[in-house]
Protein backbone atom coordinates (compact mmCIF):
# COMPACT_ATOMS: atom_id res chain seq x y z
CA UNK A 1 84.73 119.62 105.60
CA UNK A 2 82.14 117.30 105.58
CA UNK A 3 82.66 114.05 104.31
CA UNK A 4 78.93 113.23 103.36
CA UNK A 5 77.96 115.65 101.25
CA UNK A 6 76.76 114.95 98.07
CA UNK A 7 79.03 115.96 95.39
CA UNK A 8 76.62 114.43 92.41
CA UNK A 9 73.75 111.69 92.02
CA UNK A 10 73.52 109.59 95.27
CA UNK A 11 77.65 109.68 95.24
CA UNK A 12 79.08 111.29 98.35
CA UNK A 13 83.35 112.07 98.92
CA UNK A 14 83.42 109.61 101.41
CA UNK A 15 81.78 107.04 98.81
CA UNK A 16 84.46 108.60 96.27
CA UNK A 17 87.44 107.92 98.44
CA UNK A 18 86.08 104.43 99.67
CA UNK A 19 86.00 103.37 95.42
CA UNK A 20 89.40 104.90 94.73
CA UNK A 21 90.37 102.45 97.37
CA UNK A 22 88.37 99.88 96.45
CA UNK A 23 89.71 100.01 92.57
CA UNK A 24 92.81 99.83 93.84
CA UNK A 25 92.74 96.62 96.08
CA UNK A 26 90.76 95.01 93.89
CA UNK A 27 93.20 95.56 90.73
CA UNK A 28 96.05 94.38 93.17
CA UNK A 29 94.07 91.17 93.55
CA UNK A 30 93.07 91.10 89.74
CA UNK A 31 96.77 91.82 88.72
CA UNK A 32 98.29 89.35 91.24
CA UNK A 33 95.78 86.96 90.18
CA UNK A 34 96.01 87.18 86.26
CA UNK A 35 100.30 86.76 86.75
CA UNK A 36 99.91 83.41 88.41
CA UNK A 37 97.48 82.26 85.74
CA UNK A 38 99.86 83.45 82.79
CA UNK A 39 102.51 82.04 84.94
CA UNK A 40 101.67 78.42 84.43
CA UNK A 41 100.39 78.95 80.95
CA UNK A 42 104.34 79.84 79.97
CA UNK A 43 106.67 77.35 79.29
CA UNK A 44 109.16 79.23 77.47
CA UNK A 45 111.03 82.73 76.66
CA UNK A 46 108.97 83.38 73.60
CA UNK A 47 105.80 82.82 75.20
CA UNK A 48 106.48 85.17 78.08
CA UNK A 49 107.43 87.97 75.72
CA UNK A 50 103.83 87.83 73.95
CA UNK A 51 102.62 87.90 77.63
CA UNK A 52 104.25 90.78 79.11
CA UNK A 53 103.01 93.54 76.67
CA UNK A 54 99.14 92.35 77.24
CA UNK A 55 100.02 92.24 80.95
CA UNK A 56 101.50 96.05 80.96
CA UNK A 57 98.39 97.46 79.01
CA UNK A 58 96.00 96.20 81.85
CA UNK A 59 98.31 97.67 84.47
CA UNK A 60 98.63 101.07 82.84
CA UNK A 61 94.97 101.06 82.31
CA UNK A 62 93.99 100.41 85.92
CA UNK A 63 96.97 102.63 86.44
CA UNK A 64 94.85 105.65 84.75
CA UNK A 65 91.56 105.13 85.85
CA UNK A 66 92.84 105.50 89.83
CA UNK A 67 94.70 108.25 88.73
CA UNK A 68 91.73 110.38 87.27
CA UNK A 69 89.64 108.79 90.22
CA UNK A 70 92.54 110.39 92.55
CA UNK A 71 92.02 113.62 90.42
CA UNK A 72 88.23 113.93 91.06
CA UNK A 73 88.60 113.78 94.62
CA UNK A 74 90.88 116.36 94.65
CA UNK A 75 89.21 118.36 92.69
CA UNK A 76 86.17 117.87 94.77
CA UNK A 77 88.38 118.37 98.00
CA UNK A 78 89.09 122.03 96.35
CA UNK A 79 85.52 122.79 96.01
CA UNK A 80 84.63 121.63 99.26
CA UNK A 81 87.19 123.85 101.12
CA UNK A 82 85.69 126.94 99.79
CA UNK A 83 83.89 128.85 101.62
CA UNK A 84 80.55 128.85 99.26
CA UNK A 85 78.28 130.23 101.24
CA UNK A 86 80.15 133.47 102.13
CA UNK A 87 80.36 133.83 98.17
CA UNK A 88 76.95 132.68 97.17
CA UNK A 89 78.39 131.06 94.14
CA UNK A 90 78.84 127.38 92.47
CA UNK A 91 80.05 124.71 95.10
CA UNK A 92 83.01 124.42 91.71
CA UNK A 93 84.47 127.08 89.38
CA UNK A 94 84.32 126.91 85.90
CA UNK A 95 87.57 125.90 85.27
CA UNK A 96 87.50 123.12 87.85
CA UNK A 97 84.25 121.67 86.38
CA UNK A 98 85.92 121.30 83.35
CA UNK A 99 88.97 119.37 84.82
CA UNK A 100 86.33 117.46 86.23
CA UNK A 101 84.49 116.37 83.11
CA UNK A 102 87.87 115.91 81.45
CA UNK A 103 88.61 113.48 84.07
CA UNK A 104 85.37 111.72 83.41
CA UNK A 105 85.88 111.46 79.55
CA UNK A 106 88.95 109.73 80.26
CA UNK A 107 87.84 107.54 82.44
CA UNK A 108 84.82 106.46 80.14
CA UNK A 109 87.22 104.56 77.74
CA UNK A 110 89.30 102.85 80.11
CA UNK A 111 85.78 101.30 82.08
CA UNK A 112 85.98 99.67 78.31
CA UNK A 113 89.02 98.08 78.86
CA UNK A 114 88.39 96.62 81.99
């Protein structure tokens, strides 16, 4: 399997798999460094239970976006695997184009968010 071919635009699966990464550190940094400035903003119970919800919907949101990231590499993965040239048909199948672009609509909302 090459790692270099282009699976659309100027993005490549190796370029795919270096972002998924990427998104993930940098969240980890973004989440770690969001907690320590909430941190010294609360100075009582109350204030930390307004806190915690707006700090949960940022997590599940990066949360979703690296799993539909995680999604379109495997779907790509799939597609790469096959033998397409022995078949002389589409580097995806039908039904794993549209698990792609399902993927992608979700993901459109949640760039949104962040």
């Amino acid at each position: 399997m090459d790692f270099n071919n282009v699976i659309f635009g100027s993005k490549t699966f190796s370029s795919l798999l270096e972002d998924i990464y990427k998104n993930s550190r940098n969240k980890e940094k973004q989440i770690h460094e969001m907690i320590v400035q909430l941190k010294g903003m609360i100075n009582n119970p109350g204030e930390a239970v307004l806190m915690v919800p707006l700090l949960q919907g940022y997590i599940e949101s990066g949360i979703k976006n690296d799993e539909a990231l995680i999604k379109m590499a495997g779907i790509v993965q799939k597609a790469m695997s096959t033998n397409t040239s022995s078949e002389g048909g589409d580097f995806l199948t039908d039904k794993d184009k549209e698990l792609l672009f399902e993927e992608i609509r979700k993901i459109e909302p949640l760039k949104q968010l962040n």
